[in-house]
Structure formats: structure tokens, C-alpha cells
PDB file of N, CA and C in Angstrom:
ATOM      1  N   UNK A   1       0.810  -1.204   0.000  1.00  0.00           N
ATOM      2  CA  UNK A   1       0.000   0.000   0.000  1.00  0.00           C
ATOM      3  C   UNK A   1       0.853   1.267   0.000  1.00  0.00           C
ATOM      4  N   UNK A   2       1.698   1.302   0.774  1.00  0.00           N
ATOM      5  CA  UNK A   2       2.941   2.377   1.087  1.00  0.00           C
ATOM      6  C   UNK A   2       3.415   2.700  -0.904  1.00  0.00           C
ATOM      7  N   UNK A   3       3.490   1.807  -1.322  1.00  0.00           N
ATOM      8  CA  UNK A   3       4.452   1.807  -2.399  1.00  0.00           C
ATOM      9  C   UNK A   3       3.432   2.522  -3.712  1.00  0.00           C
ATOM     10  N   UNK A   4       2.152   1.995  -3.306  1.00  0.00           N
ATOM     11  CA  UNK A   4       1.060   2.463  -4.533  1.00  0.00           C
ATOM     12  C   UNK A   4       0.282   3.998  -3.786  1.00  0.00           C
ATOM     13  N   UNK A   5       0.779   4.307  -2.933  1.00  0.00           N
ATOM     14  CA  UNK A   5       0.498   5.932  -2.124  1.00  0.00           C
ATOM     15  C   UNK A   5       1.847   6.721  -2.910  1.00  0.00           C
ATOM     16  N   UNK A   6       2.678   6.419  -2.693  1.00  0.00           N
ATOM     17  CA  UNK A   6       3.704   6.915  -2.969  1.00  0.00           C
ATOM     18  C   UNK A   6       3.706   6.892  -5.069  1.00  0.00           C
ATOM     19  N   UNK A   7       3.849   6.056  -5.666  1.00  0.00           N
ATOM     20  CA  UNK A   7       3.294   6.346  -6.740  1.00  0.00           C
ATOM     21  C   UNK A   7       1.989   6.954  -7.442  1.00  0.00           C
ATOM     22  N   UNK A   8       0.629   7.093  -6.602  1.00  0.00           N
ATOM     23  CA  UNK A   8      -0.001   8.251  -6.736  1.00  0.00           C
ATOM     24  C   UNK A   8       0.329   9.355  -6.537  1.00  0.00           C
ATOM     25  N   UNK A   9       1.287   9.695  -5.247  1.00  0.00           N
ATOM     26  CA  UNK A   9       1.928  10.998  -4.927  1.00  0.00           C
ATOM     27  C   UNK A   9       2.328  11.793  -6.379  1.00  0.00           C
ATOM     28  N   UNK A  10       3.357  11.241  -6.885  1.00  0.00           N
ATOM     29  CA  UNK A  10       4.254  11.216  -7.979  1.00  0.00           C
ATOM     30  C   UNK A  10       3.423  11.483  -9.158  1.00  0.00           C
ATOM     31  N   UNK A  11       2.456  10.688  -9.586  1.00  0.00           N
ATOM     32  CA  UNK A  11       1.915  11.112 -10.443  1.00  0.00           C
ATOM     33  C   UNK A  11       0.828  12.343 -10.422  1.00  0.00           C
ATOM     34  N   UNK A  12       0.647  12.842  -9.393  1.00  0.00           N
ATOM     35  CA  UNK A  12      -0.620  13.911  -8.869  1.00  0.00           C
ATOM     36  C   UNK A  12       0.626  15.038  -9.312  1.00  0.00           C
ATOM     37  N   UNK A  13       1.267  14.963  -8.439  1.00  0.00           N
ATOM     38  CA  UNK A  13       2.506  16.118  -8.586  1.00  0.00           C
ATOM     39  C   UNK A  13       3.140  16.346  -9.953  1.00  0.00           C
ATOM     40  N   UNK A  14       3.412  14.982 -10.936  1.00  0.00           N
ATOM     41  CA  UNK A  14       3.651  16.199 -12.198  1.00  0.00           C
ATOM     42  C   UNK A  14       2.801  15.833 -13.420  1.00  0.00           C
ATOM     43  N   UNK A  15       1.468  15.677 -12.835  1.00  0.00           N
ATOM     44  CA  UNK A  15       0.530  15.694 -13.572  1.00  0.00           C
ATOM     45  C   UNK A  15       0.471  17.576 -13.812  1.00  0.00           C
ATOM     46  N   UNK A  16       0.752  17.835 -15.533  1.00  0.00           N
ATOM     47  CA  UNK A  16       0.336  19.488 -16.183  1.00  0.00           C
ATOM     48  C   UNK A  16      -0.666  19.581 -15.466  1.00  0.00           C
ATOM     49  N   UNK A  17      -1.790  18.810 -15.237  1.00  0.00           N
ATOM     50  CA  UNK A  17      -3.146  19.691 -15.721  1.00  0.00           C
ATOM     51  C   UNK A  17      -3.241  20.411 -14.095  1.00  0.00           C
ATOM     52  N   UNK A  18      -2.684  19.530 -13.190  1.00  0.00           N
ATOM     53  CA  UNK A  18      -2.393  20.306 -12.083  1.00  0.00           C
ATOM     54  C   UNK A  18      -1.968  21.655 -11.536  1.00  0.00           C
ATOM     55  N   UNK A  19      -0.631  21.800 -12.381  1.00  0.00           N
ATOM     56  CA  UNK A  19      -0.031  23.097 -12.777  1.00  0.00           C
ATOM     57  C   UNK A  19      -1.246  23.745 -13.090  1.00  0.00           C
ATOM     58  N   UNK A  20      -1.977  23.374 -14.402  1.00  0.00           N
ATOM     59  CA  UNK A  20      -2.584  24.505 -15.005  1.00  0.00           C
ATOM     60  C   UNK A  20      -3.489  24.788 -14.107  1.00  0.00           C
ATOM     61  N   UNK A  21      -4.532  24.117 -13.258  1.00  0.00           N
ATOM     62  CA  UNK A  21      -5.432  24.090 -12.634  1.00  0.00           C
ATOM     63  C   UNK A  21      -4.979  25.113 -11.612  1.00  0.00           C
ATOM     64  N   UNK A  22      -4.042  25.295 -10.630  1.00  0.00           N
ATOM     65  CA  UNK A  22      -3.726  26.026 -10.296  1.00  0.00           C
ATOM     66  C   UNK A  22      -2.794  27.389 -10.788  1.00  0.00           C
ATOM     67  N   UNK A  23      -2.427  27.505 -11.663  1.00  0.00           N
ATOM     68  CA  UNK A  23      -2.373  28.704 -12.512  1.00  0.00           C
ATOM     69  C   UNK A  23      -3.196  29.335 -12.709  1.00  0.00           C
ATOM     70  N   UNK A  24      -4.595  28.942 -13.229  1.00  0.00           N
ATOM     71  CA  UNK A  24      -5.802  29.291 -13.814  1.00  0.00           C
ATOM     72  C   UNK A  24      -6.696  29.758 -12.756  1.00  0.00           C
ATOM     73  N   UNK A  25      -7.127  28.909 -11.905  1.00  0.00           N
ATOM     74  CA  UNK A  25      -7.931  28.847 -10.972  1.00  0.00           C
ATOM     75  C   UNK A  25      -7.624  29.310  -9.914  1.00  0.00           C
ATOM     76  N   UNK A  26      -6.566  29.142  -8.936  1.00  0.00           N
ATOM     77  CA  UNK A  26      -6.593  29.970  -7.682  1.00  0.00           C
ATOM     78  C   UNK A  26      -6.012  31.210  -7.683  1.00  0.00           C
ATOM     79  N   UNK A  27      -5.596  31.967  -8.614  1.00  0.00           N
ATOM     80  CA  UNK A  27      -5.348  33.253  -8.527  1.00  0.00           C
ATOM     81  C   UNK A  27      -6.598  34.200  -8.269  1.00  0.00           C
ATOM     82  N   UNK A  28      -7.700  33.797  -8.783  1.00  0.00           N
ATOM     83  CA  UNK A  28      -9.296  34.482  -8.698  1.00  0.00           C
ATOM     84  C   UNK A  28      -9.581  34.375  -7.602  1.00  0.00           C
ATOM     85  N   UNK A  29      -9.142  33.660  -6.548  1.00  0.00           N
ATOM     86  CA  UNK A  29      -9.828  33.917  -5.530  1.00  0.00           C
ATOM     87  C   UNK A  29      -9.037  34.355  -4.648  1.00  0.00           C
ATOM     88  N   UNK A  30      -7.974  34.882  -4.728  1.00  0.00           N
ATOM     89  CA  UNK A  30      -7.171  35.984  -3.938  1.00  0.00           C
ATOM     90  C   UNK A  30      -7.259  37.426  -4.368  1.00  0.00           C
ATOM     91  N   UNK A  31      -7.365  37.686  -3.229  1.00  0.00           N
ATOM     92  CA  UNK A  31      -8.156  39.281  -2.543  1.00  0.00           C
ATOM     93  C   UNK A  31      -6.251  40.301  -2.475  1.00  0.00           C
ATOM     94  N   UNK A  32      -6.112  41.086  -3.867  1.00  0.00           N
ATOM     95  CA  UNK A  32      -5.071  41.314  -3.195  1.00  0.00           C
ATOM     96  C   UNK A  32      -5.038  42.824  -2.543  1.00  0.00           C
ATOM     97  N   UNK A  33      -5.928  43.023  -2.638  1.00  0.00           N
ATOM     98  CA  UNK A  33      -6.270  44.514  -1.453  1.00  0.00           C
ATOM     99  C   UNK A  33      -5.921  44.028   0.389  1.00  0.00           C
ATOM    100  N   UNK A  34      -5.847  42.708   0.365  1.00  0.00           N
ATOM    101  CA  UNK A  34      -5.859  41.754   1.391  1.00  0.00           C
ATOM    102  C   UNK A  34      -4.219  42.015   1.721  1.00  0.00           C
ATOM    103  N   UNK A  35      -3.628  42.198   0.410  1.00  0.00           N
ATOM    104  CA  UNK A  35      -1.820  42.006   0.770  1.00  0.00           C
ATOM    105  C   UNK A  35      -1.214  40.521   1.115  1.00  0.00           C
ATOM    106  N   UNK A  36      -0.022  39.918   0.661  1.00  0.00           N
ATOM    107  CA  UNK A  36      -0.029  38.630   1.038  1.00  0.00           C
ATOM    108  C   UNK A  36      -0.357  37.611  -0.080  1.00  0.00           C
ATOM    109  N   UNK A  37      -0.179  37.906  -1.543  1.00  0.00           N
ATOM    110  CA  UNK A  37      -0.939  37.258  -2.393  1.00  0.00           C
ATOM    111  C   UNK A  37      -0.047  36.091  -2.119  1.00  0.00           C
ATOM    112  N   UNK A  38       1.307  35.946  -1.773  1.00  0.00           N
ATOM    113  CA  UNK A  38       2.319  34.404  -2.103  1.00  0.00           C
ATOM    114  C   UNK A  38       1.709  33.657  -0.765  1.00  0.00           C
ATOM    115  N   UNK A  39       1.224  34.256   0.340  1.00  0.00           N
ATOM    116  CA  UNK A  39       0.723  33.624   1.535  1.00  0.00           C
ATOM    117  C   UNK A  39      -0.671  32.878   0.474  1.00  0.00           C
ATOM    118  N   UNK A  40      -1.346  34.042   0.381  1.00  0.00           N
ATOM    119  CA  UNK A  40      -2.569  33.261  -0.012  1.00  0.00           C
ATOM    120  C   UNK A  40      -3.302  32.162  -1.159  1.00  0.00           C
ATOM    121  N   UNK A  41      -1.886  31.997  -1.885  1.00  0.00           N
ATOM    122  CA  UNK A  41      -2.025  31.392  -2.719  1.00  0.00           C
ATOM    123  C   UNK A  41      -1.840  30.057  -1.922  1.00  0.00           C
ATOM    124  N   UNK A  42      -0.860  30.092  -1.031  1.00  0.00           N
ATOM    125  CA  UNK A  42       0.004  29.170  -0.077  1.00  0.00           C
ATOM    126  C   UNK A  42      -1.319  28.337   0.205  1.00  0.00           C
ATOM    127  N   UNK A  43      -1.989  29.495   1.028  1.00  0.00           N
ATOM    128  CA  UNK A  43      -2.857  28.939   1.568  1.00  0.00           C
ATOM    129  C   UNK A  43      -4.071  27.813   1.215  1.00  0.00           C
ATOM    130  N   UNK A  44      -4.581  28.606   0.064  1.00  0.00           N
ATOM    131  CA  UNK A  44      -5.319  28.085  -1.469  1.00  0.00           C
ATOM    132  C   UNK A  44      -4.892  26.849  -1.654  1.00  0.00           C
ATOM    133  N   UNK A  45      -3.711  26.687  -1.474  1.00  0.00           N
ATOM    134  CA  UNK A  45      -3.638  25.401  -2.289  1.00  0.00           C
ATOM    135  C   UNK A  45      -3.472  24.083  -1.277  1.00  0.00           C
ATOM    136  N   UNK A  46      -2.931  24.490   0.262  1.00  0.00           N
ATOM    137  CA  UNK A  46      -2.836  23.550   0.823  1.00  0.00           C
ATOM    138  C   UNK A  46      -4.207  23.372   1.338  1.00  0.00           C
ATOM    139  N   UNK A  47      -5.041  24.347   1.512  1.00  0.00           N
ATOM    140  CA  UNK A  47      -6.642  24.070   1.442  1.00  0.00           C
ATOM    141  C   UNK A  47      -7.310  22.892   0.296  1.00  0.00           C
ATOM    142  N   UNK A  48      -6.569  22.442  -0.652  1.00  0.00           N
ATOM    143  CA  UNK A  48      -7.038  21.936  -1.974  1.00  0.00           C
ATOM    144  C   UNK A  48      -6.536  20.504  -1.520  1.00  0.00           C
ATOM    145  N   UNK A  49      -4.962  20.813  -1.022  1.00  0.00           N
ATOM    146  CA  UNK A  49      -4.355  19.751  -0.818  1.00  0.00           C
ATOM    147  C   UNK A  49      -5.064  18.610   0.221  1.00  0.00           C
ATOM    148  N   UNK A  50      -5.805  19.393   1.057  1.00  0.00           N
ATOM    149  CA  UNK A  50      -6.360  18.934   2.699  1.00  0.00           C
ATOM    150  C   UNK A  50      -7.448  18.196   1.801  1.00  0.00           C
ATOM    151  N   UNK A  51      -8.599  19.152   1.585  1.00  0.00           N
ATOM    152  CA  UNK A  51      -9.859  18.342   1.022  1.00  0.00           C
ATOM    153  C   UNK A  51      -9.790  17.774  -0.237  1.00  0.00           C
ATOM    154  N   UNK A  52      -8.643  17.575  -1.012  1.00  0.00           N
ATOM    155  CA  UNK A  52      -8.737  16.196  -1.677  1.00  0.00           C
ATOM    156  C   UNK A  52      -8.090  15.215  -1.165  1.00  0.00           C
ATOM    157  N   UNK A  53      -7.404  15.209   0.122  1.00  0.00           N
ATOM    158  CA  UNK A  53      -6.592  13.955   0.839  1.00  0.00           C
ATOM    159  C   UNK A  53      -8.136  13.460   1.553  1.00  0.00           C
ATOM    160  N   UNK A  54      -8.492  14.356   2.422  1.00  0.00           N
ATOM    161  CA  UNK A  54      -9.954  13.620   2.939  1.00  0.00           C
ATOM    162  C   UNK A  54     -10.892  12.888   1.824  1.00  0.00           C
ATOM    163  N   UNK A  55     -11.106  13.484   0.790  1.00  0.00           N
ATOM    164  CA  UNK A  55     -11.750  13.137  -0.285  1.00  0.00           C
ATOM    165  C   UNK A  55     -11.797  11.711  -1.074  1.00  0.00           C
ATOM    166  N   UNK A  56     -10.177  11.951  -1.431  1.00  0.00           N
ATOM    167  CA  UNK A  56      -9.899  10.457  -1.534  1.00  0.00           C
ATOM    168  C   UNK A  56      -9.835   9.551  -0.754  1.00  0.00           C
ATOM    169  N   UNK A  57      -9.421   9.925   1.230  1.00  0.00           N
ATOM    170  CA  UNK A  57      -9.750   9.029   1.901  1.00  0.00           C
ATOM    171  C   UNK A  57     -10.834   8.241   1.898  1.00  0.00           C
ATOM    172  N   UNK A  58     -11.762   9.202   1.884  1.00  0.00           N
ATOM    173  CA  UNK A  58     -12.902   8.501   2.232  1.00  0.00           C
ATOM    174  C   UNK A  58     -13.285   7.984   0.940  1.00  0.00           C
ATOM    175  N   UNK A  59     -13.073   7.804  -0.186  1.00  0.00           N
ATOM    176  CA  UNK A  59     -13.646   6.898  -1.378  1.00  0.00           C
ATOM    177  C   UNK A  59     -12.817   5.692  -1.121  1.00  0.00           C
ATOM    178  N   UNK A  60     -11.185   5.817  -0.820  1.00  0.00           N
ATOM    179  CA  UNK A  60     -10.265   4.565  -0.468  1.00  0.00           C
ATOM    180  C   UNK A  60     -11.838   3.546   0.481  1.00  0.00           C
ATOM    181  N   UNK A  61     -11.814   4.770   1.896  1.00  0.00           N
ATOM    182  CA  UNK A  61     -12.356   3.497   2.592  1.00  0.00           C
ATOM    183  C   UNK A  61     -13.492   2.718   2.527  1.00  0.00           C
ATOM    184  N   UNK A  62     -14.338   3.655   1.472  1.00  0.00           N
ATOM    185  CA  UNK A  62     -15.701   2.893   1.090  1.00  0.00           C
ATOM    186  C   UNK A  62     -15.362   1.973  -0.009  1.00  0.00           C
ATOM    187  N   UNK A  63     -14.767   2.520  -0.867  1.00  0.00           N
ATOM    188  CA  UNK A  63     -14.395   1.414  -1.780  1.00  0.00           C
ATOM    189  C   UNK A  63     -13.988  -0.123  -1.187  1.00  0.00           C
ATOM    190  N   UNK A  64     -12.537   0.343  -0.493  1.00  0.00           N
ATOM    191  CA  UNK A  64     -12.632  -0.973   0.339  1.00  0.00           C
ATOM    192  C   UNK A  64     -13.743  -1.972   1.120  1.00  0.00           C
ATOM    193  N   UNK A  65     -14.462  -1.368   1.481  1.00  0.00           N
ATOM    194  CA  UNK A  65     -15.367  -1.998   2.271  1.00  0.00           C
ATOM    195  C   UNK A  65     -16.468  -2.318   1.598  1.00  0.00           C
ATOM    196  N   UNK A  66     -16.727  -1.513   0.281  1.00  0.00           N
ATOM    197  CA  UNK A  66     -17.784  -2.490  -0.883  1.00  0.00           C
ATOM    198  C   UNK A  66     -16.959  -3.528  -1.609  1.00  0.00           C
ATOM    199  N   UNK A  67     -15.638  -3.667  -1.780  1.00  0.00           N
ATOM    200  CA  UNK A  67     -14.703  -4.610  -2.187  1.00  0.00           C
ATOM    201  C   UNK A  67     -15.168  -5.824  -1.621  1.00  0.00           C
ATOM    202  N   UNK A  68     -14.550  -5.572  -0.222  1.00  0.00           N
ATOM    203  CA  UNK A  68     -14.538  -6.775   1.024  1.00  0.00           C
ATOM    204  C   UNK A  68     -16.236  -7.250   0.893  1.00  0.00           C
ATOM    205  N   UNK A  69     -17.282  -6.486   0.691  1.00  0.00           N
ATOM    206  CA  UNK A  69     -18.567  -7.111   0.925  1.00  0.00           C
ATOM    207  C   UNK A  69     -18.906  -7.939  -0.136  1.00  0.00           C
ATOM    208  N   UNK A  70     -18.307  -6.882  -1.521  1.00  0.00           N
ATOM    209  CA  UNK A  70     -18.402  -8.142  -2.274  1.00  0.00           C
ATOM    210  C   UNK A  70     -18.065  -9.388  -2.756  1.00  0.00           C
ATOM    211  N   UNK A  71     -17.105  -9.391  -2.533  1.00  0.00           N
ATOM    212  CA  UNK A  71     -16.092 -10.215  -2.688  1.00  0.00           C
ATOM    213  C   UNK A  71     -15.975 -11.251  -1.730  1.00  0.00           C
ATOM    214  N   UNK A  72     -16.981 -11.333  -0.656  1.00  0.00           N
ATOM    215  CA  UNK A  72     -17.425 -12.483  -0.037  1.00  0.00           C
ATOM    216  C   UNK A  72     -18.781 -13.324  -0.288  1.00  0.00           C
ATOM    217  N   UNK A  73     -19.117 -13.129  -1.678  1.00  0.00           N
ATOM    218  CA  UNK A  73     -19.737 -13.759  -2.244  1.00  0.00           C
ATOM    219  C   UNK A  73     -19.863 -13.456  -4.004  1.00  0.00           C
ATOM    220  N   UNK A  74     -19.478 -14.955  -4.560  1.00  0.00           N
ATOM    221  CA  UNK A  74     -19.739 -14.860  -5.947  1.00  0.00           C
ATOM    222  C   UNK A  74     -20.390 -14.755  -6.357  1.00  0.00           C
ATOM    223  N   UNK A  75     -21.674 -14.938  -5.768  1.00  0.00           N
ATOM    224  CA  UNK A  75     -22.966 -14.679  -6.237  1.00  0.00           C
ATOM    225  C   UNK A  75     -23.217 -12.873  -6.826  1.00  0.00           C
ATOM    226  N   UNK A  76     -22.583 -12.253  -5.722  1.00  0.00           N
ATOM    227  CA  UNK A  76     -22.209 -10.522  -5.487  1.00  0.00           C
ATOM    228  C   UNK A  76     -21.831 -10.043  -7.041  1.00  0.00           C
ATOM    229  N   UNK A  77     -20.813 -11.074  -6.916  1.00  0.00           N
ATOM    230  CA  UNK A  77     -19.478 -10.338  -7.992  1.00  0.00           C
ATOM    231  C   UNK A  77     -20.498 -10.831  -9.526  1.00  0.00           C
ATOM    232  N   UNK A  78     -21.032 -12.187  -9.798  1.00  0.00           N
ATOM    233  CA  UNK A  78     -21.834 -12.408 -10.578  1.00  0.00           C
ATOM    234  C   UNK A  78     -22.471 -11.118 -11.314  1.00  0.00           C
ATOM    235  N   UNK A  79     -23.365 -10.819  -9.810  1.00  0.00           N
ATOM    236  CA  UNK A  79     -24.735  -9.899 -10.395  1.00  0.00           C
ATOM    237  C   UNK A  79     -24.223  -8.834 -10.667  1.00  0.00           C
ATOM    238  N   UNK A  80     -23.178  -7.775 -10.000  1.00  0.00           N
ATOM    239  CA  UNK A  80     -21.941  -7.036 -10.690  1.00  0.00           C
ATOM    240  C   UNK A  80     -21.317  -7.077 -12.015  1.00  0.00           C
ATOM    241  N   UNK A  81     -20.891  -7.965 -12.456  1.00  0.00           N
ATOM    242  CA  UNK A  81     -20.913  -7.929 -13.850  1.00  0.00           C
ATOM    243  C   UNK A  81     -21.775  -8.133 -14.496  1.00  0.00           C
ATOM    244  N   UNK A  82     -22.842  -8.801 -14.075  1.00  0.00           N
ATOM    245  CA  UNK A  82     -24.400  -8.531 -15.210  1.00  0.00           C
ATOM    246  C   UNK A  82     -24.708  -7.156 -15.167  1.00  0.00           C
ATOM    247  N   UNK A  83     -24.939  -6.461 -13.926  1.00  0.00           N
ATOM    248  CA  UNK A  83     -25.554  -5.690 -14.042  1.00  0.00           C
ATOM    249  C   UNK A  83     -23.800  -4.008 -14.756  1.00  0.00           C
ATOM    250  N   UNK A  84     -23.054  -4.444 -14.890  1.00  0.00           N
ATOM    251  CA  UNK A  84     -22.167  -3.531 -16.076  1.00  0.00           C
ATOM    252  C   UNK A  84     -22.482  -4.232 -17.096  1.00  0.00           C
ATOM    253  N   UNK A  85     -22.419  -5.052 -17.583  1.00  0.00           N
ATOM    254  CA  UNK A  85     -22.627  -5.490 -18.863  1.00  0.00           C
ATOM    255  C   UNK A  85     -24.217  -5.001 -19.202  1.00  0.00           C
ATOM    256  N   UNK A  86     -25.097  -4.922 -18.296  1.00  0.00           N
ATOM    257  CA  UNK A  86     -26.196  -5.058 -18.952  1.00  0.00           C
ATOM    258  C   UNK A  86     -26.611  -3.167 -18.613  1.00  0.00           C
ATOM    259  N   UNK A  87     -25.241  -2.149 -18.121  1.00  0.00           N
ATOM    260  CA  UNK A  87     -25.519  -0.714 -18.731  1.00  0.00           C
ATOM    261  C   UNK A  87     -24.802  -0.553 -20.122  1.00  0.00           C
ATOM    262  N   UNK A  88     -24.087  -1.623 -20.253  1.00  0.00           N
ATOM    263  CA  UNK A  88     -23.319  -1.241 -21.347  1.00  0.00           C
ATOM    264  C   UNK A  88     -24.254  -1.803 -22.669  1.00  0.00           C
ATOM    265  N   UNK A  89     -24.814  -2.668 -22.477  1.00  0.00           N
ATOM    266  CA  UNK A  89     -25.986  -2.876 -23.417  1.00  0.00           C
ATOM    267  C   UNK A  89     -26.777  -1.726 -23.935  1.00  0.00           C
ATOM    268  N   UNK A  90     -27.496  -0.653 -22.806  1.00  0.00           N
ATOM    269  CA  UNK A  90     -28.380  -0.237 -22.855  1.00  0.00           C
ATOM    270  C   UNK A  90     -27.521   1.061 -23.198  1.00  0.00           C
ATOM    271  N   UNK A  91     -26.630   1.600 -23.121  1.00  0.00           N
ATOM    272  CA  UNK A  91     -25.162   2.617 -23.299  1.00  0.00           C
ATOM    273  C   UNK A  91     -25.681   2.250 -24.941  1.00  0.00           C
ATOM    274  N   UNK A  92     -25.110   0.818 -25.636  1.00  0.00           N
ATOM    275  CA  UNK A  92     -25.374   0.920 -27.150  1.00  0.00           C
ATOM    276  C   UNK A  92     -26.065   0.709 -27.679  1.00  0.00           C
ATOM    277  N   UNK A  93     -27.526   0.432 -26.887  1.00  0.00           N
ATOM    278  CA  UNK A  93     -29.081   0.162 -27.941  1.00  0.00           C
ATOM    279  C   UNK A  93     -29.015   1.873 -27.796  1.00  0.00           C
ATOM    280  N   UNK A  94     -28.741   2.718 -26.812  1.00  0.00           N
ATOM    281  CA  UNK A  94     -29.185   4.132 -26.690  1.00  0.00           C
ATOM    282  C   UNK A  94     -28.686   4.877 -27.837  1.00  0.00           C
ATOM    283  N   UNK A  95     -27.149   4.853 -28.002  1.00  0.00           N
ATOM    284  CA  UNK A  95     -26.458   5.363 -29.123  1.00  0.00           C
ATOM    285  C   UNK A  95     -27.358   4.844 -30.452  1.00  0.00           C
ATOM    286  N   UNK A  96     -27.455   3.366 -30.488  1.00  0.00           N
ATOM    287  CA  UNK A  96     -27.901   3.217 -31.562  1.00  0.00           C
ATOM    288  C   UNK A  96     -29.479   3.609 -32.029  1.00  0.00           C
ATOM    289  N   UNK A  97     -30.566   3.973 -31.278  1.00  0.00           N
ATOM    290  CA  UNK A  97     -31.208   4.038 -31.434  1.00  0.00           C
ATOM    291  C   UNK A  97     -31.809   5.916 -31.875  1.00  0.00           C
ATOM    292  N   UNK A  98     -31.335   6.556 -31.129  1.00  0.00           N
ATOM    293  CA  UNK A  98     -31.205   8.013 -31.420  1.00  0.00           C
ATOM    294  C   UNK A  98     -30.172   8.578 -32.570  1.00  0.00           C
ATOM    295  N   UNK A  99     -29.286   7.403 -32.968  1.00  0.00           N
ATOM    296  CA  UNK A  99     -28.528   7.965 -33.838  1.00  0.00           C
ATOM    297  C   UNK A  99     -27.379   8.933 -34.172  1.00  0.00           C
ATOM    298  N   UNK A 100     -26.927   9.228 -33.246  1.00  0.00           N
ATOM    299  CA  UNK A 100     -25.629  10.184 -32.734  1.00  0.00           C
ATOM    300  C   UNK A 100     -24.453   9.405 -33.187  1.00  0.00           C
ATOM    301  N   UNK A 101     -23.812  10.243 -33.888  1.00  0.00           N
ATOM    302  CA  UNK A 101     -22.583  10.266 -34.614  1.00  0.00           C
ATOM    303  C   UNK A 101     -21.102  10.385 -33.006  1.00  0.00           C
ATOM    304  N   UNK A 102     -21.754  11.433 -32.560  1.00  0.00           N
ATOM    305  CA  UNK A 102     -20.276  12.105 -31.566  1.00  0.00           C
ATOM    306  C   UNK A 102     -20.439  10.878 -30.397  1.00  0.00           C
TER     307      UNK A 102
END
């Protein structure tokens, strides 16, 4: 687990769109009549940093724990793949039926 935290790290960090996201986006919400814009950017972002660590925590731990539920029965995992296979059915009678190119 240590080893696949640590390779998400890595890839979050020099993921561009990150950069850009914060290039783009948190400069607008600093007040610089406020003074402090390198603080508040500081701030901005380890605010971003906090509630997407909780964020993803908590999908880690639900995920896990719909894992573990399912996965103690095949019957579970069965009706799980029927029931993706059978949106992905209805995903291409939909396309096909309305006729959309994109």
C-alpha cells in the first residue's frame, strides 16, 4: 500500500493539468487589497491539498469496504458484472437508437 500511495503521490505532482489548474484557478480567488498574495495562494492550495486527501480518503475506505462485501460472495461479484454489462448494453441500444454520430 505504502508503495502504490507513494506512486499516486508522484503522479498527482507532475501531472500538467495540475499546474494549469492552479495557474488558472486559484489566482481568482485571492483578494489582493488583502496584501499577502504568495501567503494566499500558499494557503489556497494547501486548502485543496487537505480536502482532496480527505476526499480520496474517504472513497479509499468505502471502496474498500464495498470490495470486502463483495467479494465475499460470488454470487455478489456475478450480479456485478451482469448488471455492467447489462448498462453497457443499454449505453449501445441508446447510441444506436437516437442515432448520434459524436
Amino acid at each position: 500500500m505504502p508503495r502504490a500511495a507513494a506512486d499516486g503521490f508522484v503522479v498527482g505532482v507532475t501531472n500538467p493539468k495540475t499546474a494549469v489548474f492552479f495557474a488558472a484557478v486559484l489566482p481568482q480567488f485571492v483578494n489582493r487589497a488583502a496584501g499577502h498574495v504568495p501567503a494566499q495562494m500558499l494557503l489556497l492550495g494547501l486548502l485543496f491539498v487537505l480536502i482532496s486527501l480527505v476526499s480520496d480518503a474517504s472513497w479509499t475506505v468505502v471502496a474498500g469496504g464495498a470490495r470486502a462485501w463483495f467479494g465475499r460472495s460470488p454470487r455478489r461479484m456475478e450480479m456485478m458484472g451482469g448488471a455492467g454489462g447489462l448498462a453497457l448494453i443499454g449505453l449501445g441500444i441508446t447510441l444506436a437508437v437516437t442515432g448520434r454520430k459524436d
